[in-house]
PDB file of N, CA and C in Angstrom:
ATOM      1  N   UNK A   1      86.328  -3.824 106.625  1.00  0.00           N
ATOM      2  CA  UNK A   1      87.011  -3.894 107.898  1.00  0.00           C
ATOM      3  C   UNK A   1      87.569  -2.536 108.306  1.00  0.00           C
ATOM      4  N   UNK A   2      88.084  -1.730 107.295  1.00  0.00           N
ATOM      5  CA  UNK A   2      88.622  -0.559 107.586  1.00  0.00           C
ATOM      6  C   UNK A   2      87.685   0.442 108.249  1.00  0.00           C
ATOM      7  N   UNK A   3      86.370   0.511 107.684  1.00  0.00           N
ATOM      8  CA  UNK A   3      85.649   1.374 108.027  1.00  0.00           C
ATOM      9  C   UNK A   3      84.938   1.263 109.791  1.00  0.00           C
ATOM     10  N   UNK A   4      85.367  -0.002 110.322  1.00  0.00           N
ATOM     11  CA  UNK A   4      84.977  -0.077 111.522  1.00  0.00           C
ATOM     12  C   UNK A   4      86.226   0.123 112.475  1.00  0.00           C
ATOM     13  N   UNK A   5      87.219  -0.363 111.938  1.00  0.00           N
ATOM     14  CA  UNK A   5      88.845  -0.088 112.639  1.00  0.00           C
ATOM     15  C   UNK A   5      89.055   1.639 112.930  1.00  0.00           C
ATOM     16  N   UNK A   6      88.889   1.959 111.581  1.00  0.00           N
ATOM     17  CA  UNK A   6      88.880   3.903 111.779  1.00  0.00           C
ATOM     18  C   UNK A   6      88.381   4.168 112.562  1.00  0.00           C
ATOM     19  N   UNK A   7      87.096   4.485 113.040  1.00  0.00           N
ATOM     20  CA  UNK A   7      86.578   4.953 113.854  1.00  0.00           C
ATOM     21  C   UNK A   7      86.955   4.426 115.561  1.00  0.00           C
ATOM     22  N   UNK A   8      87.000   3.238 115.339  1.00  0.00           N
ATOM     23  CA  UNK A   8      87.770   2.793 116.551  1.00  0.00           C
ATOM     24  C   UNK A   8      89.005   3.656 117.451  1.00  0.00           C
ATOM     25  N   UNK A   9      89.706   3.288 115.785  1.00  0.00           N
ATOM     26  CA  UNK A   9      91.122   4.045 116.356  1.00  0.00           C
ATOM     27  C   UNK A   9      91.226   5.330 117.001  1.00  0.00           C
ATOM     28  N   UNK A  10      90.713   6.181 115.797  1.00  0.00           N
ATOM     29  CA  UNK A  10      90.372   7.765 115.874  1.00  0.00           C
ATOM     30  C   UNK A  10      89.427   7.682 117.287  1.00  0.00           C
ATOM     31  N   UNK A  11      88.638   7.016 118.066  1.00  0.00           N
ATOM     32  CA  UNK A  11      88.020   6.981 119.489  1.00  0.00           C
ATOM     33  C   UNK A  11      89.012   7.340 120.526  1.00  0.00           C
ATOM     34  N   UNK A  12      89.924   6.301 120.201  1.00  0.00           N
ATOM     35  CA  UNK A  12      91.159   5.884 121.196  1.00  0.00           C
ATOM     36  C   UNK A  12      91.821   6.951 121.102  1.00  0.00           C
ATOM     37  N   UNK A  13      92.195   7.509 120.206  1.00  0.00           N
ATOM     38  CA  UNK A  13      93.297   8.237 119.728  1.00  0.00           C
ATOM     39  C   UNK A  13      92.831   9.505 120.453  1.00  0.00           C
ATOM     40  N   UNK A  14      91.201  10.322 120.668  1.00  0.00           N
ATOM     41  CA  UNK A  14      90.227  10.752 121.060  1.00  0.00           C
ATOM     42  C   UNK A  14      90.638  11.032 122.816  1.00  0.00           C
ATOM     43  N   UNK A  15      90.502   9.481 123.423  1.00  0.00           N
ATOM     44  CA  UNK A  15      90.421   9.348 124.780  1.00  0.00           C
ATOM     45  C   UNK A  15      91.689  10.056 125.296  1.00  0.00           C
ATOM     46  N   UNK A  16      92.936   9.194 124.694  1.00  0.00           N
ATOM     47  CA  UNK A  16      93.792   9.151 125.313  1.00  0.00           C
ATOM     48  C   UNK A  16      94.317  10.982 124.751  1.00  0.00           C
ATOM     49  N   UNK A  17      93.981  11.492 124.274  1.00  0.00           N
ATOM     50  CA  UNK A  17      94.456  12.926 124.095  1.00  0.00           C
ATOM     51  C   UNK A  17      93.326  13.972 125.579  1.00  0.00           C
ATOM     52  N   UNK A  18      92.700  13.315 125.560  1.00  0.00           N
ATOM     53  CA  UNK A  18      91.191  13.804 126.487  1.00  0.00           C
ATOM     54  C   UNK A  18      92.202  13.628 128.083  1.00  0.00           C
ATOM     55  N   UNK A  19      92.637  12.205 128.088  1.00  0.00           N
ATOM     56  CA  UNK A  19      93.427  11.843 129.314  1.00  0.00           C
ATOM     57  C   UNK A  19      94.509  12.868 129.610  1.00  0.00           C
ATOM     58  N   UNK A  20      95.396  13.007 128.485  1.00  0.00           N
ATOM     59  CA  UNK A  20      96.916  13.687 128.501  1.00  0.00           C
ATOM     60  C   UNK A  20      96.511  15.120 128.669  1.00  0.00           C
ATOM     61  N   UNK A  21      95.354  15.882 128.316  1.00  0.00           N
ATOM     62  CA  UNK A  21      95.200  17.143 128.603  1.00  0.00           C
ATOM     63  C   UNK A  21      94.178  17.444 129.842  1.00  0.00           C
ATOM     64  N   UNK A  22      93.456  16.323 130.652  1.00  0.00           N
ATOM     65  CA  UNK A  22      93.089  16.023 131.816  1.00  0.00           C
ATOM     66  C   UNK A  22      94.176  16.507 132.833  1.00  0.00           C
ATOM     67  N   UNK A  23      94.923  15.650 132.500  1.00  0.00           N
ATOM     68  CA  UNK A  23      96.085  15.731 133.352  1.00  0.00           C
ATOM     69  C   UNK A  23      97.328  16.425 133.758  1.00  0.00           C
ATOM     70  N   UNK A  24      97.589  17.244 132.464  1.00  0.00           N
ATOM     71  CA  UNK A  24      98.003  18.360 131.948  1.00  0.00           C
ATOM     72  C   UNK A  24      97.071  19.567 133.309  1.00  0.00           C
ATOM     73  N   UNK A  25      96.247  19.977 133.035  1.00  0.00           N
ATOM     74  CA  UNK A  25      95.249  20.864 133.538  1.00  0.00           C
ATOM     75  C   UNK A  25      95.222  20.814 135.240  1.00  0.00           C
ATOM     76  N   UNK A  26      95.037  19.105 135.430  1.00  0.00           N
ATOM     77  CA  UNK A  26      95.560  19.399 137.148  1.00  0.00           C
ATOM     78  C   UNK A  26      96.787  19.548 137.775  1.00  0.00           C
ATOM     79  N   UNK A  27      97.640  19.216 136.561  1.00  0.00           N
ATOM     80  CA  UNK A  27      98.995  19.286 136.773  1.00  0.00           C
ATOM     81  C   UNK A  27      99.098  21.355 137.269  1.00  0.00           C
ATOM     82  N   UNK A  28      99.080  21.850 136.190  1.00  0.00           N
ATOM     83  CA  UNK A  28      98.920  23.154 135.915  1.00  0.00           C
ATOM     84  C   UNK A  28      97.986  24.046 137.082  1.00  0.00           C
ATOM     85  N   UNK A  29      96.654  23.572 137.322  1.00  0.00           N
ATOM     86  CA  UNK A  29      96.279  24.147 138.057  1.00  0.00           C
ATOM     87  C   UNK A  29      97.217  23.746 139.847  1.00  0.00           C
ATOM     88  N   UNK A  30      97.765  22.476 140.175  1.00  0.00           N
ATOM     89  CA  UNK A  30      98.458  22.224 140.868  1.00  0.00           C
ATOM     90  C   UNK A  30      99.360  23.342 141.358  1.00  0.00           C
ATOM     91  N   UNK A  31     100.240  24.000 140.082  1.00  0.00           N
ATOM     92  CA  UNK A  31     101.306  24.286 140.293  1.00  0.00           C
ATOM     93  C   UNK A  31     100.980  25.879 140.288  1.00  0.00           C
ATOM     94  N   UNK A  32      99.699  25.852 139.841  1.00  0.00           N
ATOM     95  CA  UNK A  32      99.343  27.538 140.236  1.00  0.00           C
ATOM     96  C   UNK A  32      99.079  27.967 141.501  1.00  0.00           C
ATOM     97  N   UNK A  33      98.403  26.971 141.996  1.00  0.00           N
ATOM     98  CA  UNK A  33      97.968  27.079 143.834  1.00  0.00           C
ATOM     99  C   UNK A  33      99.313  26.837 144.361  1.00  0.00           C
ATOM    100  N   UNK A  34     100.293  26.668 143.901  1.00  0.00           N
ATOM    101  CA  UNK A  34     101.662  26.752 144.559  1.00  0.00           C
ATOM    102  C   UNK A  34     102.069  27.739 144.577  1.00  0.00           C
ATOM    103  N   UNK A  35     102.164  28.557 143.550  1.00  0.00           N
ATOM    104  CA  UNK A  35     102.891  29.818 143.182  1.00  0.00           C
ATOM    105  C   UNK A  35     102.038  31.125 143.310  1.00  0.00           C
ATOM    106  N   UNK A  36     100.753  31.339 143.330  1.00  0.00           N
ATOM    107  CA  UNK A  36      99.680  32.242 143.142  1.00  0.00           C
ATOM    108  C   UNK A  36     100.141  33.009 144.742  1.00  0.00           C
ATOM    109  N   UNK A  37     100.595  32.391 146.032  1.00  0.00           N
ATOM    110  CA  UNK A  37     100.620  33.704 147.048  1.00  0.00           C
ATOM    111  C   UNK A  37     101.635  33.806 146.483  1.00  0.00           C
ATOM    112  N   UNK A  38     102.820  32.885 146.115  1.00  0.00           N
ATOM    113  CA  UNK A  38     104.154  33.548 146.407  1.00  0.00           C
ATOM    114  C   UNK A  38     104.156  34.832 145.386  1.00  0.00           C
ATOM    115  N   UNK A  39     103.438  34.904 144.012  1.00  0.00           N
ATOM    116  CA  UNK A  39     103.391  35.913 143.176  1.00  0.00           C
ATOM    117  C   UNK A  39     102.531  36.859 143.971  1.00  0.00           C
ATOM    118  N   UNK A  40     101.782  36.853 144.331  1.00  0.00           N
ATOM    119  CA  UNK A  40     101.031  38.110 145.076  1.00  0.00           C
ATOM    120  C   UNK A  40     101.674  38.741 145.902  1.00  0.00           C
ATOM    121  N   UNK A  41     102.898  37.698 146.982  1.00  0.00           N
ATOM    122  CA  UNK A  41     103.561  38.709 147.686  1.00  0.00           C
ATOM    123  C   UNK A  41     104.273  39.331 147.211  1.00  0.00           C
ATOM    124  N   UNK A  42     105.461  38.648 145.780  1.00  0.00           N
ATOM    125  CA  UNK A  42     105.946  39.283 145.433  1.00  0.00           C
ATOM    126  C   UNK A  42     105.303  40.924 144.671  1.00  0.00           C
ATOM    127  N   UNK A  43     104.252  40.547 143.979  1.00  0.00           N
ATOM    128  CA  UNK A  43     103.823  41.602 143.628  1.00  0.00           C
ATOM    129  C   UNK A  43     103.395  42.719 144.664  1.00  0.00           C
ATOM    130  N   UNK A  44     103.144  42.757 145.819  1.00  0.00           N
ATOM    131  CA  UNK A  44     102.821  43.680 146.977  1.00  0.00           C
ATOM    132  C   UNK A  44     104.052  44.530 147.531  1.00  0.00           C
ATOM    133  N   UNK A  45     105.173  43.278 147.449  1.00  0.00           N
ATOM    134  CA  UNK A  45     106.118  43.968 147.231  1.00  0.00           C
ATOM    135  C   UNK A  45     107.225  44.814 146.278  1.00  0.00           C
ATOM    136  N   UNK A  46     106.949  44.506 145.576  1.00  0.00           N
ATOM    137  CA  UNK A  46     107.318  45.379 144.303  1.00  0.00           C
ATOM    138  C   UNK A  46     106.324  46.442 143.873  1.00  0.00           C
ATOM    139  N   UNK A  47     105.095  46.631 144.136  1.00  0.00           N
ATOM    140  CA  UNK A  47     104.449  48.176 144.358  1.00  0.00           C
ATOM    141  C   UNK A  47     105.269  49.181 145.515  1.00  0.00           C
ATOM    142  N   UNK A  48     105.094  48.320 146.716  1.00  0.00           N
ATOM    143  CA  UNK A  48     105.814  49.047 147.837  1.00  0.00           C
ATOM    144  C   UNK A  48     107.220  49.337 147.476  1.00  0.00           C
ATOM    145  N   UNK A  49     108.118  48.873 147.259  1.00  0.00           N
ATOM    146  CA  UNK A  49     109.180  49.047 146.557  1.00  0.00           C
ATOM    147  C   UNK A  49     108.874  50.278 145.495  1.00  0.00           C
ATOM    148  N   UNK A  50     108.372  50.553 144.547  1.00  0.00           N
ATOM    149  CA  UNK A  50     107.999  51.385 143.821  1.00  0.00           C
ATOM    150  C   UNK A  50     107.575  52.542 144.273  1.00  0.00           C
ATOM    151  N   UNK A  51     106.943  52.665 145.399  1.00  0.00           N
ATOM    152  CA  UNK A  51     106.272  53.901 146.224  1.00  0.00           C
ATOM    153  C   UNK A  51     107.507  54.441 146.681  1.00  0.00           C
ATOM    154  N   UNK A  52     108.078  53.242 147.693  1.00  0.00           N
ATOM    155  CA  UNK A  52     109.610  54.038 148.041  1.00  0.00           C
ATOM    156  C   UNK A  52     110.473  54.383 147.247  1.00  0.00           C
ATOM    157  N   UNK A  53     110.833  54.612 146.409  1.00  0.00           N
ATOM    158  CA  UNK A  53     111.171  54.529 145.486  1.00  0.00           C
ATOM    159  C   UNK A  53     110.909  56.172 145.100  1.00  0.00           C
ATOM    160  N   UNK A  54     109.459  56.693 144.840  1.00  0.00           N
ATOM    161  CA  UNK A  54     109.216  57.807 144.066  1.00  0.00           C
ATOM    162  C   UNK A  54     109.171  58.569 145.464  1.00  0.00           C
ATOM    163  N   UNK A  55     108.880  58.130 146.530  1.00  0.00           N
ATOM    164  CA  UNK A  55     109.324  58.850 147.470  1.00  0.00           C
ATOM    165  C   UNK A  55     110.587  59.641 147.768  1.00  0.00           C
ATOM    166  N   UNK A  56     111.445  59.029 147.547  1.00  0.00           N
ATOM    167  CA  UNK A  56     112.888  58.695 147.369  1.00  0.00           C
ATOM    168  C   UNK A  56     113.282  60.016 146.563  1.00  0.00           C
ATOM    169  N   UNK A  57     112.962  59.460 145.076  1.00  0.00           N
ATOM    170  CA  UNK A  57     113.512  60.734 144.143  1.00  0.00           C
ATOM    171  C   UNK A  57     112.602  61.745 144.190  1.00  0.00           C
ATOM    172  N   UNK A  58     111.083  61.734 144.522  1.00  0.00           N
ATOM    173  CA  UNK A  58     110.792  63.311 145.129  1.00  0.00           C
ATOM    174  C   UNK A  58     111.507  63.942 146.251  1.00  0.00           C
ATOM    175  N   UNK A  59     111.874  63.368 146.884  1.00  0.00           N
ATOM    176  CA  UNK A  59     112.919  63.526 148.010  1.00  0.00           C
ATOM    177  C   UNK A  59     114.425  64.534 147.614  1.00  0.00           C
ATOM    178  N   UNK A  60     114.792  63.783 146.284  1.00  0.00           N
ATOM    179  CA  UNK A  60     115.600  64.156 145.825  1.00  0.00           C
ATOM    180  C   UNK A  60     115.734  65.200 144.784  1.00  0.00           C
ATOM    181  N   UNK A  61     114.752  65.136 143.339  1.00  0.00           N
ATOM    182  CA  UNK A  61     114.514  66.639 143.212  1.00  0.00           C
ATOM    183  C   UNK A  61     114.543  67.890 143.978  1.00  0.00           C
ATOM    184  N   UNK A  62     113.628  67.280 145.425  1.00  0.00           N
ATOM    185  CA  UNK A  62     113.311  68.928 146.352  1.00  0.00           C
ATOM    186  C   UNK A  62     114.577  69.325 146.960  1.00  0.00           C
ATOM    187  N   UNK A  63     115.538  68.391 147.488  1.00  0.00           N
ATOM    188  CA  UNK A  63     116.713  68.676 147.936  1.00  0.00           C
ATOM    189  C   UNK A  63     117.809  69.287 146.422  1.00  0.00           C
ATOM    190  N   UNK A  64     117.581  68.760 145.447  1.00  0.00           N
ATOM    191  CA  UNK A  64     118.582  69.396 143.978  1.00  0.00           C
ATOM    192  C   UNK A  64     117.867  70.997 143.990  1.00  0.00           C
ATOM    193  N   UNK A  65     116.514  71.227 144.089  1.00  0.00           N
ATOM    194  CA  UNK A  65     115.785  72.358 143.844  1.00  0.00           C
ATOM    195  C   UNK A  65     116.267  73.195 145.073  1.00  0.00           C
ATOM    196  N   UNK A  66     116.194  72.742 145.869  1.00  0.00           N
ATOM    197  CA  UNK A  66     117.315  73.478 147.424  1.00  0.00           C
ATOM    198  C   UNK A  66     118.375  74.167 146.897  1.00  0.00           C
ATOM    199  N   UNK A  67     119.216  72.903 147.049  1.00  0.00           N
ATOM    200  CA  UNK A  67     120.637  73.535 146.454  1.00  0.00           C
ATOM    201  C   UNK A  67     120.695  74.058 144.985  1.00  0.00           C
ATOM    202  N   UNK A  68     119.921  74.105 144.254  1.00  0.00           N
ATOM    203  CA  UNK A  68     120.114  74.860 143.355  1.00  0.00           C
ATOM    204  C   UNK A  68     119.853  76.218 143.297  1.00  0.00           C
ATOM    205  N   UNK A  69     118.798  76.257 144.331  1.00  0.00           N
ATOM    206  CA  UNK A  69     118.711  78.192 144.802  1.00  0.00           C
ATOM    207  C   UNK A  69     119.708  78.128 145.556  1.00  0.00           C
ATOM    208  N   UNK A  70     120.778  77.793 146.261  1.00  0.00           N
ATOM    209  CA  UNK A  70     121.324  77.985 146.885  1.00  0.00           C
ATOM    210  C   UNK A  70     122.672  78.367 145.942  1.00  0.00           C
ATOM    211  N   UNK A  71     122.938  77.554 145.684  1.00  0.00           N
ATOM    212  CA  UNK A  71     124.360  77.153 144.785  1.00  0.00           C
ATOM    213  C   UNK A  71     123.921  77.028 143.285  1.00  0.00           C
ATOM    214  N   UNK A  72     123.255  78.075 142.664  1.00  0.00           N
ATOM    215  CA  UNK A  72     123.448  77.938 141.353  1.00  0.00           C
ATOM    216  C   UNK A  72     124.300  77.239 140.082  1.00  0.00           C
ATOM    217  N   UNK A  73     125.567  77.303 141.208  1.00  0.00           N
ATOM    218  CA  UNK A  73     126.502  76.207 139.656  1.00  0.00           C
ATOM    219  C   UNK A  73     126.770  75.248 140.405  1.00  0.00           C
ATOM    220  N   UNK A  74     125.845  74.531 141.555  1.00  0.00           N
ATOM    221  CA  UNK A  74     126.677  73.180 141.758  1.00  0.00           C
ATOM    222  C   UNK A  74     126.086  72.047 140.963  1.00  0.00           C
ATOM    223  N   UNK A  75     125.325  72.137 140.430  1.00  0.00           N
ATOM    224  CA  UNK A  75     125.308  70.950 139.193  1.00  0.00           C
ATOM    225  C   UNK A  75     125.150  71.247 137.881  1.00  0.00           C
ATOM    226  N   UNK A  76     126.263  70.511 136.935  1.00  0.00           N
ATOM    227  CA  UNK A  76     126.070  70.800 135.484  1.00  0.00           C
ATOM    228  C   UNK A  76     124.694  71.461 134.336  1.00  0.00           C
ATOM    229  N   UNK A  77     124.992  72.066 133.514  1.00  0.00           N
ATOM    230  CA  UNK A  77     123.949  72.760 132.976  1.00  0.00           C
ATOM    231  C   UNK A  77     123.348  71.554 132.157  1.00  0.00           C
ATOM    232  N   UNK A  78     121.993  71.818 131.720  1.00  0.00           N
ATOM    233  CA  UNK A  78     120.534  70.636 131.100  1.00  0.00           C
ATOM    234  C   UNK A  78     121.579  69.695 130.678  1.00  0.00           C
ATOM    235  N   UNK A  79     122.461  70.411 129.303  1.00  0.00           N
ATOM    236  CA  UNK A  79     122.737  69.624 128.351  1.00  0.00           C
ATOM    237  C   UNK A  79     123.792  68.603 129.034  1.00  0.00           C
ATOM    238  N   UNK A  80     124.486  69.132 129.879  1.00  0.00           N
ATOM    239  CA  UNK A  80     124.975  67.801 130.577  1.00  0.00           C
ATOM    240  C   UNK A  80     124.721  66.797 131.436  1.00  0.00           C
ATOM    241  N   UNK A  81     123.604  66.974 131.945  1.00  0.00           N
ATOM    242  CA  UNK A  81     122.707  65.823 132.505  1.00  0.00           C
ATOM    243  C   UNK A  81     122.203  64.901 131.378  1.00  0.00           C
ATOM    244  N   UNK A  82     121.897  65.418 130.377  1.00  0.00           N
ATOM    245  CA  UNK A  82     121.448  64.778 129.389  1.00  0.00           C
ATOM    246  C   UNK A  82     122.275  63.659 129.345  1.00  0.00           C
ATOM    247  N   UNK A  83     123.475  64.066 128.937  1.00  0.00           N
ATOM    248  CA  UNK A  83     124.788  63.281 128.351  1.00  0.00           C
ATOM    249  C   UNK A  83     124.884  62.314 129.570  1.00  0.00           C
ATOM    250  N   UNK A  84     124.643  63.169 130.580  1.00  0.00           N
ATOM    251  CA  UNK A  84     125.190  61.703 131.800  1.00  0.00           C
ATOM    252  C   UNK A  84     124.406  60.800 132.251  1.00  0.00           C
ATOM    253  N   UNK A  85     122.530  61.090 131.907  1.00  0.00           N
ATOM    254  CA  UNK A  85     122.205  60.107 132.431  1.00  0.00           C
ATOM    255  C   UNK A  85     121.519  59.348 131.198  1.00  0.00           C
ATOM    256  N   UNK A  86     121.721  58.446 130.771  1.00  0.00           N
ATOM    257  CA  UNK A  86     121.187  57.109 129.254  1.00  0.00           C
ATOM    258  C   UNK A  86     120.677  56.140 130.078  1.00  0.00           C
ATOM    259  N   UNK A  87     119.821  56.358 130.933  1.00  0.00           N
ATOM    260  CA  UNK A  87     119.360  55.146 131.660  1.00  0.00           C
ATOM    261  C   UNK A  87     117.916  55.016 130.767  1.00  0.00           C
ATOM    262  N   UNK A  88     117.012  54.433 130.367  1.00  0.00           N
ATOM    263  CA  UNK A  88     115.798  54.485 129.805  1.00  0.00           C
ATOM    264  C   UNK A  88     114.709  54.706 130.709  1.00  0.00           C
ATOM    265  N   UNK A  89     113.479  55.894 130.492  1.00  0.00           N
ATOM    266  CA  UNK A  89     112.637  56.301 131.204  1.00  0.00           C
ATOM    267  C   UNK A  89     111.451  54.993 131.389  1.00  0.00           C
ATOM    268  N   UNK A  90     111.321  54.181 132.241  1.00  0.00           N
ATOM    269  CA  UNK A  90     110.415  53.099 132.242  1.00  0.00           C
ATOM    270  C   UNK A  90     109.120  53.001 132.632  1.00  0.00           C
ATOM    271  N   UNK A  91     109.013  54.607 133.013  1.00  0.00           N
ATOM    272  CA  UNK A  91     107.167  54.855 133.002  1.00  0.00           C
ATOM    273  C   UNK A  91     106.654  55.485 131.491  1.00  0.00           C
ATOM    274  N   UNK A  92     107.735  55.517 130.787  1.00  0.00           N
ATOM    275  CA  UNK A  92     106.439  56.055 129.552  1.00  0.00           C
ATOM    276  C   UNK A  92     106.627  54.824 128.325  1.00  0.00           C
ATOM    277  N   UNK A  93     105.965  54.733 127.572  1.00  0.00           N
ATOM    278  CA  UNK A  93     105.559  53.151 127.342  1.00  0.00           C
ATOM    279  C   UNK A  93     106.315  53.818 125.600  1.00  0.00           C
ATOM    280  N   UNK A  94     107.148  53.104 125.047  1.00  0.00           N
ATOM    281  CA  UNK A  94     107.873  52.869 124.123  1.00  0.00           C
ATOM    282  C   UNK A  94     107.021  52.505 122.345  1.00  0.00           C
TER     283      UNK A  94
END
């Protein structure tokens, strides 16, 4: 009797895992077609953000490089920039 029950079971046991990851999958793909523009815009915007951005502090070097021919001591020497800025460099990979 056992040997026909096993296989039975282990069928069932089979289907209904076949069902739960069926469903799983449209669930999932569901919730990707939900979110897939909103991530793209976000991501379009966070490049652009990033451009402005290096715009920004090239902007700002050329104006420090200004005033620094200009005004030689208006900003602290290397070693104290060092000290003041501990922010972590996030374009070079760790």
């Amino acid at each position: 009797m056992s040997l026909f029950v096993c296989p039975n079971f282990r069928l069932g046991r089979l289907q209904d895992s076949n069902a739960v990851l069926s469903h799983f999958n449209e669930y999932s793909e569901h919730c990707f077609a939900e979110v897939s523009s909103e991530f793209s815009r976000n991501t379009r915007l966070l490049r652009s953000m990033k451009s402005d951005l290096d715009y920004i502090f090239q902007k700002l070097r050329s104006l420090k490089a200004k005033i620094l021919a200009t005004y030689p001591d208006a900003f602290p020497e290397d070693s104290m920039i060092e000290a003041l800025d501990r922010r972590p460099d996030l374009e070079m990979p760790q």
